[in-house]
PDB file of N, CA and C in Angstrom:
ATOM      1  N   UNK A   1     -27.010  23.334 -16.262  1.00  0.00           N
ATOM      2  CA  UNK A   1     -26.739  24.686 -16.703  1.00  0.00           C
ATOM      3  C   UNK A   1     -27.457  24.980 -18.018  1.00  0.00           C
ATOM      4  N   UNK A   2     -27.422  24.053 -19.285  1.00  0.00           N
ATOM      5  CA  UNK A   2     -28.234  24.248 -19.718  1.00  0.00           C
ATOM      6  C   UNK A   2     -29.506  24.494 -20.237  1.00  0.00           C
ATOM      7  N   UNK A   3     -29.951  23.762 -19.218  1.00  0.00           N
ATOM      8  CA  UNK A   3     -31.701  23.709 -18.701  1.00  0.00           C
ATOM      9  C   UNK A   3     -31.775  25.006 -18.635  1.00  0.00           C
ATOM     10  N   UNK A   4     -31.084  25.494 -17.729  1.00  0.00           N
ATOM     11  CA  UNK A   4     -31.462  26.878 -17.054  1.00  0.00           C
ATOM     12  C   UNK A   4     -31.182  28.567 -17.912  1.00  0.00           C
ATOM     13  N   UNK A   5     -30.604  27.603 -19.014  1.00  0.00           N
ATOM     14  CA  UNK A   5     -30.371  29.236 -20.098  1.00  0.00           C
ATOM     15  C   UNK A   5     -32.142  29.485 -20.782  1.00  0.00           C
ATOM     16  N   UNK A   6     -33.342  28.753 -20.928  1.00  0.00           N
ATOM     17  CA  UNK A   6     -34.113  29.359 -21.209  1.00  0.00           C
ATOM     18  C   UNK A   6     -35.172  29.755 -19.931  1.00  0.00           C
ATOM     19  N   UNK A   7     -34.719  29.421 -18.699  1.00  0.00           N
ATOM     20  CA  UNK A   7     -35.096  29.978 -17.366  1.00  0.00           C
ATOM     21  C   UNK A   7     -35.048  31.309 -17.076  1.00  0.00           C
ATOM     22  N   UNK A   8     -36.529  31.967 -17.029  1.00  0.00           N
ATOM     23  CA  UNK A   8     -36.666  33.361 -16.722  1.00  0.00           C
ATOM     24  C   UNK A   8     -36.380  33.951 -15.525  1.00  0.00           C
ATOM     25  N   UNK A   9     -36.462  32.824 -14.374  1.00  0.00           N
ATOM     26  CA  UNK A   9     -35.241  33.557 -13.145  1.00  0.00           C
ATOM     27  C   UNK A   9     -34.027  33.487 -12.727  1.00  0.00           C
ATOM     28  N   UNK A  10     -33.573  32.581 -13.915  1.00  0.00           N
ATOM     29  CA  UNK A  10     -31.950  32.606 -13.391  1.00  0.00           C
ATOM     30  C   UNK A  10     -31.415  33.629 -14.836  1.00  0.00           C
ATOM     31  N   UNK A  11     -30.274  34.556 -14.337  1.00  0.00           N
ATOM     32  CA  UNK A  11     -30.000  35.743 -15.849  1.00  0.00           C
ATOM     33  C   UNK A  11     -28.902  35.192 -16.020  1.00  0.00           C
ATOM     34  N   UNK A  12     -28.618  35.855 -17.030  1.00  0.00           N
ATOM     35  CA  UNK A  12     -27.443  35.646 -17.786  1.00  0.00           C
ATOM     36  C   UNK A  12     -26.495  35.853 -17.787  1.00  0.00           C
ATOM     37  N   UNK A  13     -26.464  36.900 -16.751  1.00  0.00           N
ATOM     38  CA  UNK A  13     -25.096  37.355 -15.919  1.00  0.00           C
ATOM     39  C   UNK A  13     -24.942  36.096 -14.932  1.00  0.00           C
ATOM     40  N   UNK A  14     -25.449  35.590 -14.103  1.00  0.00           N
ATOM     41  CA  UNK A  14     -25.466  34.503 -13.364  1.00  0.00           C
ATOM     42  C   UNK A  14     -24.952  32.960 -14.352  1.00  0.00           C
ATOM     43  N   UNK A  15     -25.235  32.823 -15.237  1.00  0.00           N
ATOM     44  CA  UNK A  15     -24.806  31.779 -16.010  1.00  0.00           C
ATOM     45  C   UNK A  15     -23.318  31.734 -16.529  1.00  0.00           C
ATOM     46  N   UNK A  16     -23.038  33.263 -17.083  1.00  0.00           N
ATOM     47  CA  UNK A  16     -21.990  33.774 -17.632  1.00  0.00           C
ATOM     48  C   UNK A  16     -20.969  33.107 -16.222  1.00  0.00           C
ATOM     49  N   UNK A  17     -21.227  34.147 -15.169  1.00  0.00           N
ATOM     50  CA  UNK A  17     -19.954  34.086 -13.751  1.00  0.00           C
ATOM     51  C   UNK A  17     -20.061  32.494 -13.296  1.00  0.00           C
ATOM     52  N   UNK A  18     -20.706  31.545 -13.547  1.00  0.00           N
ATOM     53  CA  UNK A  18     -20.844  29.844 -13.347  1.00  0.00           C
ATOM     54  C   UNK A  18     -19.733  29.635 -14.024  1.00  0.00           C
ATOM     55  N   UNK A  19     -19.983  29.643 -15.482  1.00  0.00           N
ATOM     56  CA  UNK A  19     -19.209  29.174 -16.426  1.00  0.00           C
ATOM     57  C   UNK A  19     -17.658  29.702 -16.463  1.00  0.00           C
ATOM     58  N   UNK A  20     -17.451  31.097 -15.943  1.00  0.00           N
ATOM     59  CA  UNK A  20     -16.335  32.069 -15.670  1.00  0.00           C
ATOM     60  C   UNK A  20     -15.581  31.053 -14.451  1.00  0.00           C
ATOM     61  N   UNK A  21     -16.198  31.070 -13.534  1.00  0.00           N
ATOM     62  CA  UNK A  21     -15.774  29.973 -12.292  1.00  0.00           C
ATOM     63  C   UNK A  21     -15.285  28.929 -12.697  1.00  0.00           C
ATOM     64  N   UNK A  22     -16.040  28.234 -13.362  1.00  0.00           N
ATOM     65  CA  UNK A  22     -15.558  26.727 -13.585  1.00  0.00           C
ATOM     66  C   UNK A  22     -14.026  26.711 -14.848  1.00  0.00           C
ATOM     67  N   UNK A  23     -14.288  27.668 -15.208  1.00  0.00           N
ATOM     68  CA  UNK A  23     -12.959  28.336 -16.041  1.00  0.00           C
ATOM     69  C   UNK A  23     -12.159  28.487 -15.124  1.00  0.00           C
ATOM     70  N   UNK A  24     -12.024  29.553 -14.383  1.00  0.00           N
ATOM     71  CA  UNK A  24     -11.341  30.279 -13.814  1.00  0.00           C
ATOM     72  C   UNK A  24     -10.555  28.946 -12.447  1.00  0.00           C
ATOM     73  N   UNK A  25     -11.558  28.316 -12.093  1.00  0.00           N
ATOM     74  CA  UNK A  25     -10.773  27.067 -10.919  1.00  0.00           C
ATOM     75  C   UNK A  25     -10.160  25.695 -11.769  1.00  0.00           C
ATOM     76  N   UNK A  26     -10.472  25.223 -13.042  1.00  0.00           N
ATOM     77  CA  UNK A  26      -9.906  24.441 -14.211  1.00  0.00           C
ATOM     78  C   UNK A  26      -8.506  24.982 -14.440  1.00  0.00           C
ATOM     79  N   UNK A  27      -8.404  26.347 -14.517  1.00  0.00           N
ATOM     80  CA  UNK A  27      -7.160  26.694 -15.107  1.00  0.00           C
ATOM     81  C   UNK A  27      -5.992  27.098 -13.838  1.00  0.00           C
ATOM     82  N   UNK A  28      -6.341  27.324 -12.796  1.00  0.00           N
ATOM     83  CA  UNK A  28      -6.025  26.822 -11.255  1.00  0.00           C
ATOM     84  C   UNK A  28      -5.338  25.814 -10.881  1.00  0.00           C
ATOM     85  N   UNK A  29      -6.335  24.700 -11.049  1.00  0.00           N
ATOM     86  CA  UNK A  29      -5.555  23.191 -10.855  1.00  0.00           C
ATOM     87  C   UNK A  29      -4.624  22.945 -11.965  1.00  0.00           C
ATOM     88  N   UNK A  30      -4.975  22.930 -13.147  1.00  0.00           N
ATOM     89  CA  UNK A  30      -4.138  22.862 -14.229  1.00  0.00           C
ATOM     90  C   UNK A  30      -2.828  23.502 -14.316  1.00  0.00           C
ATOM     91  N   UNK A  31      -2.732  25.066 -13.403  1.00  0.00           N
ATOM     92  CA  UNK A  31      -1.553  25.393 -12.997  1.00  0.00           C
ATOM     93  C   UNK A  31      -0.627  24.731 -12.181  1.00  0.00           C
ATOM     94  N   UNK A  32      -1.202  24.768 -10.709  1.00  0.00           N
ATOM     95  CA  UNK A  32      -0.785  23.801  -9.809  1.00  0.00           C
ATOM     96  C   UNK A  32      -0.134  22.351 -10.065  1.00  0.00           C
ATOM     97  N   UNK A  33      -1.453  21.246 -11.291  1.00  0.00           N
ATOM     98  CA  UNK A  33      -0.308  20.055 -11.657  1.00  0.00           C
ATOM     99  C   UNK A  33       0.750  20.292 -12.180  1.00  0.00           C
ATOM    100  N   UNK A  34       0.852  21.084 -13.131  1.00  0.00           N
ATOM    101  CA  UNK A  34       1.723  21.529 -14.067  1.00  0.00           C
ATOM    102  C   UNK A  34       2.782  22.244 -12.898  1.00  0.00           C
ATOM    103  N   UNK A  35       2.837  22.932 -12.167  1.00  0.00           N
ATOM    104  CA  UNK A  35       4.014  23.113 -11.106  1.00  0.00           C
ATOM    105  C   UNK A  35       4.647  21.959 -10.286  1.00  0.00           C
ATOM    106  N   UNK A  36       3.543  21.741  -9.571  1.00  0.00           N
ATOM    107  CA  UNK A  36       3.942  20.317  -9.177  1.00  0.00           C
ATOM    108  C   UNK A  36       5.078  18.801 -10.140  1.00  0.00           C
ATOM    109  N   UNK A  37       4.147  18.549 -11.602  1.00  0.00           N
ATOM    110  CA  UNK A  37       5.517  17.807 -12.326  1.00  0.00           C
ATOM    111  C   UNK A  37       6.659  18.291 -12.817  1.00  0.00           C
ATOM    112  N   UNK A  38       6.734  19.887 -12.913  1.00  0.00           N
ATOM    113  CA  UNK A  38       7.652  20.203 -12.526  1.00  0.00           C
ATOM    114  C   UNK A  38       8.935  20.144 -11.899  1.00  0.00           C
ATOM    115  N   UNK A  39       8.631  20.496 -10.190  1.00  0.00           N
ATOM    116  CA  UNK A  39       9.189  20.472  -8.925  1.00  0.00           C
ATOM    117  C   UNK A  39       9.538  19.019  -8.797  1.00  0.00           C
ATOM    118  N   UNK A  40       8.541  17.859  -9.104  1.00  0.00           N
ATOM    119  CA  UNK A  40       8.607  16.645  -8.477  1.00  0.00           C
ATOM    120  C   UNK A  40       9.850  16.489 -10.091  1.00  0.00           C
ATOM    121  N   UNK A  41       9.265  16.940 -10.874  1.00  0.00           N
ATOM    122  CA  UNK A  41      10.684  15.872 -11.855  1.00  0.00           C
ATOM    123  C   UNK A  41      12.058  17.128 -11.676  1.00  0.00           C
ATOM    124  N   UNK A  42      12.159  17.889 -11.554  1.00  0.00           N
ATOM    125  CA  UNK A  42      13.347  18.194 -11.372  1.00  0.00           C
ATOM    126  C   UNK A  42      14.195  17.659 -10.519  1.00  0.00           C
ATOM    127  N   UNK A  43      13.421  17.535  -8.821  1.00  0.00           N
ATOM    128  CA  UNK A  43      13.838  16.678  -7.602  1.00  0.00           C
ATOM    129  C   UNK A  43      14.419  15.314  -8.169  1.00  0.00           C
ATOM    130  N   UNK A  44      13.707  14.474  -9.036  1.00  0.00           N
ATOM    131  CA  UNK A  44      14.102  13.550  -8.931  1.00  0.00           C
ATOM    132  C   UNK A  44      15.016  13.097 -10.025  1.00  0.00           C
ATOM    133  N   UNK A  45      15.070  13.738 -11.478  1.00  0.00           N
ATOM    134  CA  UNK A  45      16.158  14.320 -11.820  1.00  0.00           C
ATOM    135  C   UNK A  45      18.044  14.462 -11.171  1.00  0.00           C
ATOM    136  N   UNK A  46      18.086  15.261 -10.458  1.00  0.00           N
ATOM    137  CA  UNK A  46      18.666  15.766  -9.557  1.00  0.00           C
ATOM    138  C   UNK A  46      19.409  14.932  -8.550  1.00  0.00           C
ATOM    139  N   UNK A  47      18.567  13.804  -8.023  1.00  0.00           N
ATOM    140  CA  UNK A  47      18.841  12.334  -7.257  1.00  0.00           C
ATOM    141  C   UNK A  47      19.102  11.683  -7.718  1.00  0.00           C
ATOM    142  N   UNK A  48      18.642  11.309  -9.040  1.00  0.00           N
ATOM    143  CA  UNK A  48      18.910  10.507 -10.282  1.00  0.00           C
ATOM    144  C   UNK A  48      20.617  10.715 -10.675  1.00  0.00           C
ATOM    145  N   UNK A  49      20.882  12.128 -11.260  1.00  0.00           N
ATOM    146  CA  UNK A  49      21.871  12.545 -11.499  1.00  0.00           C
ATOM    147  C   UNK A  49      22.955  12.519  -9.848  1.00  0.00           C
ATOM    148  N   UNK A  50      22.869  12.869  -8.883  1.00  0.00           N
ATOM    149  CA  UNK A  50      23.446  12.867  -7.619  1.00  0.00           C
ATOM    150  C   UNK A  50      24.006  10.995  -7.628  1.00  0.00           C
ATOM    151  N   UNK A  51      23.161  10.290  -7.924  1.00  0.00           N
ATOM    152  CA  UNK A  51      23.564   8.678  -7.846  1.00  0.00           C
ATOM    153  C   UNK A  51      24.111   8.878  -8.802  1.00  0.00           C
ATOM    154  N   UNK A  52      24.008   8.660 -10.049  1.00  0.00           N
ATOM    155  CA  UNK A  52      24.895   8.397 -11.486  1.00  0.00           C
ATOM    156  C   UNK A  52      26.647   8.898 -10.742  1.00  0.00           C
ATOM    157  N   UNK A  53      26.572   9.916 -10.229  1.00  0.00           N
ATOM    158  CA  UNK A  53      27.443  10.798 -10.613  1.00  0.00           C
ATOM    159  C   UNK A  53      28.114   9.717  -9.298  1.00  0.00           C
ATOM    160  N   UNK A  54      28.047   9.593  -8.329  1.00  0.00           N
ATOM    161  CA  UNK A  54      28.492   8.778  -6.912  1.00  0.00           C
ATOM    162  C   UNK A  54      28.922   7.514  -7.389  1.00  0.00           C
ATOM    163  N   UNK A  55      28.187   6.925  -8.075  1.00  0.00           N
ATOM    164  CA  UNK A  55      28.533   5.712  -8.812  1.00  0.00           C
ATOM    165  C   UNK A  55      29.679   5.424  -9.549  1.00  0.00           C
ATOM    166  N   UNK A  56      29.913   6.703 -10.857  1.00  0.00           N
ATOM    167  CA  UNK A  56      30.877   6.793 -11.528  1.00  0.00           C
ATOM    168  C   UNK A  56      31.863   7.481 -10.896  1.00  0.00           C
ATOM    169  N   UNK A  57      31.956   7.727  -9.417  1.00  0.00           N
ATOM    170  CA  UNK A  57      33.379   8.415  -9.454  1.00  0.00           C
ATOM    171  C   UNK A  57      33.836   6.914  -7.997  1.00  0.00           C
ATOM    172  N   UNK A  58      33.065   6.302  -7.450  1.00  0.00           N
ATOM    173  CA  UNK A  58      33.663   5.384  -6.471  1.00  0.00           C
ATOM    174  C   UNK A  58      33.630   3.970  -7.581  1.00  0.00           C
ATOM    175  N   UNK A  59      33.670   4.177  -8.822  1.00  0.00           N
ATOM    176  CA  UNK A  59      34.096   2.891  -9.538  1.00  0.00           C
ATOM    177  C   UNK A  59      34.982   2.628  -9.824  1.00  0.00           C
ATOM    178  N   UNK A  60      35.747   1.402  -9.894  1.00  0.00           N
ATOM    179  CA  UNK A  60      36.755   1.083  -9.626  1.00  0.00           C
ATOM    180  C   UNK A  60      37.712   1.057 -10.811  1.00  0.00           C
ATOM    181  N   UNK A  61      38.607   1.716 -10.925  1.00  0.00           N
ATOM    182  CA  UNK A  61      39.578   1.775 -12.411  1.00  0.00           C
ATOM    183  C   UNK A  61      39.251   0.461 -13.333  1.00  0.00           C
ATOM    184  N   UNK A  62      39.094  -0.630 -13.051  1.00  0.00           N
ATOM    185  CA  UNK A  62      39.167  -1.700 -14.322  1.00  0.00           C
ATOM    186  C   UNK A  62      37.388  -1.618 -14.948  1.00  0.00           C
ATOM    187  N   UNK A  63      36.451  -0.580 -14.270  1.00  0.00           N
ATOM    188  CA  UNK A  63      35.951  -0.635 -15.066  1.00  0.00           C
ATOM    189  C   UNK A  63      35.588   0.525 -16.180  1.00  0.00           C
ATOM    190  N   UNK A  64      36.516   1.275 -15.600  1.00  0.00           N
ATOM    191  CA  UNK A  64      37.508   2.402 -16.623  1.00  0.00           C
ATOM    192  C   UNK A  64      38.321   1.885 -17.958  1.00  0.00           C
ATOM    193  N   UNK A  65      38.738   0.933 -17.254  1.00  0.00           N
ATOM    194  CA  UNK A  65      39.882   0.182 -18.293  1.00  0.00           C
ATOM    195  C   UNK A  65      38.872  -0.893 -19.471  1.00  0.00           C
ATOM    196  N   UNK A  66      37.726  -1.438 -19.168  1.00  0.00           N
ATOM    197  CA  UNK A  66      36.840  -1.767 -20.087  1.00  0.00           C
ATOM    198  C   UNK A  66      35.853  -1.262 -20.593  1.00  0.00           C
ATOM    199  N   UNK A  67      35.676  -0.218 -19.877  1.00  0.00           N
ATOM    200  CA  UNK A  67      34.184   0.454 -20.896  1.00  0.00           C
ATOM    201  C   UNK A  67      34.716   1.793 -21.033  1.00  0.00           C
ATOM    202  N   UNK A  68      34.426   1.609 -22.875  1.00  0.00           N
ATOM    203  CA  UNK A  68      34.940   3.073 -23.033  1.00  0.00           C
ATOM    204  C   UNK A  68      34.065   4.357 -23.121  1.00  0.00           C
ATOM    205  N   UNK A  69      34.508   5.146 -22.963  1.00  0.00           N
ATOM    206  CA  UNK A  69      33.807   6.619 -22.170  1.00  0.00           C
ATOM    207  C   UNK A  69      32.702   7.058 -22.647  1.00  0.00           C
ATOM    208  N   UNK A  70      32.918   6.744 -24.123  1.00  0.00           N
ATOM    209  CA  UNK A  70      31.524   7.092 -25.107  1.00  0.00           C
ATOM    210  C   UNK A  70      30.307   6.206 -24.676  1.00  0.00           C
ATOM    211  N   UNK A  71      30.479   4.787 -24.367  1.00  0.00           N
ATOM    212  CA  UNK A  71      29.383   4.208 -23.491  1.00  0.00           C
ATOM    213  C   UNK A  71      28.791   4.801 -22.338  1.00  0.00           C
ATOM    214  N   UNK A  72      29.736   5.256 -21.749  1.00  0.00           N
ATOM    215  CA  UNK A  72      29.228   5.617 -20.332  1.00  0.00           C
ATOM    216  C   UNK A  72      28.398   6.601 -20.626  1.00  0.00           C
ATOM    217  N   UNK A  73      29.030   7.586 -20.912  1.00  0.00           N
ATOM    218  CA  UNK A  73      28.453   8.480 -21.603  1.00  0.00           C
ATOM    219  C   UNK A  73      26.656   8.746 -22.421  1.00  0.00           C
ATOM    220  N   UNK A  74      27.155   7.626 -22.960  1.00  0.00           N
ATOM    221  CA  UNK A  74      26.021   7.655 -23.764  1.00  0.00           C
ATOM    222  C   UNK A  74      24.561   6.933 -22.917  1.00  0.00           C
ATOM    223  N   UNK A  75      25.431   6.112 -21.935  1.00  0.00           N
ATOM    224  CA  UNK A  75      24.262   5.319 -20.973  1.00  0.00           C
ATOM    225  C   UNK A  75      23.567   6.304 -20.165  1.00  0.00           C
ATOM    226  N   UNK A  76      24.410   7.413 -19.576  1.00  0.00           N
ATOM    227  CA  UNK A  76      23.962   8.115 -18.307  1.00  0.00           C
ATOM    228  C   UNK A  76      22.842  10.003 -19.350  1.00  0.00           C
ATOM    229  N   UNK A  77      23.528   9.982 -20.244  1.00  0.00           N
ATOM    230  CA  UNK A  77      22.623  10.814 -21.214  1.00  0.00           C
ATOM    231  C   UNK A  77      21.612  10.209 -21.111  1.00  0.00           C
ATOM    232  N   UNK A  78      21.307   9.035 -22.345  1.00  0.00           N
ATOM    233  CA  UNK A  78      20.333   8.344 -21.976  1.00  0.00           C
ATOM    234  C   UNK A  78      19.016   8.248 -20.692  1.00  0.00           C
ATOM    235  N   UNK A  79      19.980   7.699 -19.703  1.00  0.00           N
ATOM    236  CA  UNK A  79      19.271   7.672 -18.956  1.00  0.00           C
ATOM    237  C   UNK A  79      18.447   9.439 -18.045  1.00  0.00           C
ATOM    238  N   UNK A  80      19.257  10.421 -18.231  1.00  0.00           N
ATOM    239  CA  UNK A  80      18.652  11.571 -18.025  1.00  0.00           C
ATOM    240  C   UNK A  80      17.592  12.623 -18.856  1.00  0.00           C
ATOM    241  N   UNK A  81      18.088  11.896 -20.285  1.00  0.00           N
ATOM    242  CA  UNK A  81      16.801  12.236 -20.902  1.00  0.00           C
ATOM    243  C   UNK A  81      15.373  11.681 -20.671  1.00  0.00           C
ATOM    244  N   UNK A  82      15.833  10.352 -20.390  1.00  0.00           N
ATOM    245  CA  UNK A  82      14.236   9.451 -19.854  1.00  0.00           C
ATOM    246  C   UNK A  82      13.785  10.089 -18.642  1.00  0.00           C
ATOM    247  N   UNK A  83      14.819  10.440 -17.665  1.00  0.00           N
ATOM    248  CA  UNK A  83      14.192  10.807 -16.686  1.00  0.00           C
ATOM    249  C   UNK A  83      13.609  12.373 -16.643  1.00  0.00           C
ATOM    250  N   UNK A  84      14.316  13.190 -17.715  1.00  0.00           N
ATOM    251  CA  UNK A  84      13.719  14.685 -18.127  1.00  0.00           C
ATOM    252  C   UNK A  84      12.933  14.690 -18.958  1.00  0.00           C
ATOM    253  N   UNK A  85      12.892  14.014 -19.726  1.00  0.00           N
ATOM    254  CA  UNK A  85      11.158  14.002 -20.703  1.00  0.00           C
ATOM    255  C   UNK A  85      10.194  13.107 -20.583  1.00  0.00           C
ATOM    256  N   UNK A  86      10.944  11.828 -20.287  1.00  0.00           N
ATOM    257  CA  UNK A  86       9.609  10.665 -20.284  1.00  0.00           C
ATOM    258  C   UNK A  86       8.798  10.608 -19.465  1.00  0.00           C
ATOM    259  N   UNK A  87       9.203  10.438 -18.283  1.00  0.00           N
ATOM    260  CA  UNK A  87       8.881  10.096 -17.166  1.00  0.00           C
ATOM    261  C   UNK A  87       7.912  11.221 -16.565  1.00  0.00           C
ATOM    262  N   UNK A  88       8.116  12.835 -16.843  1.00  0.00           N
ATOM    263  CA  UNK A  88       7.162  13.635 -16.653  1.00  0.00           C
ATOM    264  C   UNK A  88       5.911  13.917 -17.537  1.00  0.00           C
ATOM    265  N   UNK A  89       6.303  13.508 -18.695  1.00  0.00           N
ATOM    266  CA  UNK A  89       5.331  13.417 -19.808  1.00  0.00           C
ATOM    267  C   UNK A  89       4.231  12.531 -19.353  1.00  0.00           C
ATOM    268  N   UNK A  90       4.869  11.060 -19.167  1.00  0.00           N
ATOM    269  CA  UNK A  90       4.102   9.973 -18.526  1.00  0.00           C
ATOM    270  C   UNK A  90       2.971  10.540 -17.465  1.00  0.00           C
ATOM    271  N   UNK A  91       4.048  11.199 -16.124  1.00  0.00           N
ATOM    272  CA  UNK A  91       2.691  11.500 -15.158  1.00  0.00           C
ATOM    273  C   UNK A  91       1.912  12.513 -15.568  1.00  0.00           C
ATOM    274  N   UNK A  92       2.035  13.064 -16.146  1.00  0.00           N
ATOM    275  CA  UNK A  92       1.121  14.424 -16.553  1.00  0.00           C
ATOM    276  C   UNK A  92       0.439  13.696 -16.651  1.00  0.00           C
ATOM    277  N   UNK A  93       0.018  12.733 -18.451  1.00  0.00           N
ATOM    278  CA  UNK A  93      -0.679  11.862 -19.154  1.00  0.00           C
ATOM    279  C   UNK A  93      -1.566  11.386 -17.612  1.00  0.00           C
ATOM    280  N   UNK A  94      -1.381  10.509 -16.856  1.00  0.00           N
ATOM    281  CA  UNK A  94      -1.528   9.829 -16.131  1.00  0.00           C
ATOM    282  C   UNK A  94      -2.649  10.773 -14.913  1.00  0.00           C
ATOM    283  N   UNK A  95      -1.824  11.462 -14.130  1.00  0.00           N
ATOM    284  CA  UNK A  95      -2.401  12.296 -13.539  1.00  0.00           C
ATOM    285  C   UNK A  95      -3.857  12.776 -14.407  1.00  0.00           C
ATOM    286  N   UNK A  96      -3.341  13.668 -14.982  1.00  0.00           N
ATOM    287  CA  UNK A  96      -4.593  14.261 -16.266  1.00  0.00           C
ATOM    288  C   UNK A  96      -5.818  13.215 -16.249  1.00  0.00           C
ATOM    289  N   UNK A  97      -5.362  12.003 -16.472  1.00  0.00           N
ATOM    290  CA  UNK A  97      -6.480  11.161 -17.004  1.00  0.00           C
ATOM    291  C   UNK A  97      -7.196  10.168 -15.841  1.00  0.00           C
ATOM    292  N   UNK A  98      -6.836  10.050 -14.604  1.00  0.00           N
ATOM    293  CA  UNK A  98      -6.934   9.952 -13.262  1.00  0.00           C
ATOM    294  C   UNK A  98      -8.430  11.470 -13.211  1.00  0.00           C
ATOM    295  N   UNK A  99      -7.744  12.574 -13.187  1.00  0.00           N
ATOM    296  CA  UNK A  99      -8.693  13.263 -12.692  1.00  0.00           C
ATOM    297  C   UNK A  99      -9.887  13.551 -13.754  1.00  0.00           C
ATOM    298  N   UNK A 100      -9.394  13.164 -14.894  1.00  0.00           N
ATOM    299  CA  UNK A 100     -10.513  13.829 -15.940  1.00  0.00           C
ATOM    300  C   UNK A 100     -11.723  12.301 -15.542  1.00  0.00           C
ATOM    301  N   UNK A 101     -10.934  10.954 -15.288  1.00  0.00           N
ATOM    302  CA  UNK A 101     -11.885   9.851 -15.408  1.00  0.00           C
ATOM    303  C   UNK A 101     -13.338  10.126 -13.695  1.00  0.00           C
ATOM    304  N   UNK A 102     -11.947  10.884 -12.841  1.00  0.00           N
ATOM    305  CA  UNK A 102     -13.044  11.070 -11.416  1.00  0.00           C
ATOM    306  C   UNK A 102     -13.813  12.096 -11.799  1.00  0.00           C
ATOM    307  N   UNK A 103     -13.422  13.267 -12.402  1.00  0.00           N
ATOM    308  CA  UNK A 103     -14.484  14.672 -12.557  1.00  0.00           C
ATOM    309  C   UNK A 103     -15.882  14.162 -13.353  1.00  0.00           C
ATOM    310  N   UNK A 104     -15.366  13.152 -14.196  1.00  0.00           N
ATOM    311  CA  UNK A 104     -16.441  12.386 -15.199  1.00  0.00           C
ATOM    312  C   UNK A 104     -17.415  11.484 -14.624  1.00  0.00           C
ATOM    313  N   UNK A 105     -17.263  11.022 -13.145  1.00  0.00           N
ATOM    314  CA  UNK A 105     -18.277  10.179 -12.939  1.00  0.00           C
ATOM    315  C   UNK A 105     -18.839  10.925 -11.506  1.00  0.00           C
ATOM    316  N   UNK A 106     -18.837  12.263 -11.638  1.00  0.00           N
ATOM    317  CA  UNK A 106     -20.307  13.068 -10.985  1.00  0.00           C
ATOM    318  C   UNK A 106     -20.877  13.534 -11.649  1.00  0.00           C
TER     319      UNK A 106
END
């Protein structure tokens, strides 16, 4: 593309709508992942929380009677924050750098 900006038959309107494109389909996919970790971490979120919650109500009183509530508590927070920030943060990172390493070697 740059070759071709001091090229007297390709114009500048033609260079401009290249560069507009490659904008315009970048910010496309970039939508799409970004929906996608979304959808996929809420889902799993959601399953995450659906088990926790199955777990703690078919458990059996004595382990009511030894762990006190603020633990539990504090374990299953815990664990839903990892699964609401980390874990999507992670694939973004991941994803992102997956496609930036393939777009990079054409």
């Amino acid at each position: 593309m740059a070759a071709n900006v001091d090229n007297p038959l390709v114009s500048t309107l033609k260079l401009i709508l290249v560069y507009f494109l490659i904008g315009a389909i970048s910010t496309v996919f970039l939508f799409t992942r970004s929906l996608l970790v979304v959808a996929l971490g809420l889902q799993s979120s959601k399953y995450l929380f659906s088990q926790l919650m199955n777990s703690l109500f078919r458990a059996p009183m004595s382990f009511y009677d030894s762990t006190p509530l603020g633990r539990i508590l504090s374990r299953v927070s815990s664990d839903m924050s990892i699964m609401d920030l980390d874990i999507p943060f992670s694939l973004t990172f991941a994803v992102g750098g997956t496609i930036v390493f393939y777009s990079s070697l054409t």
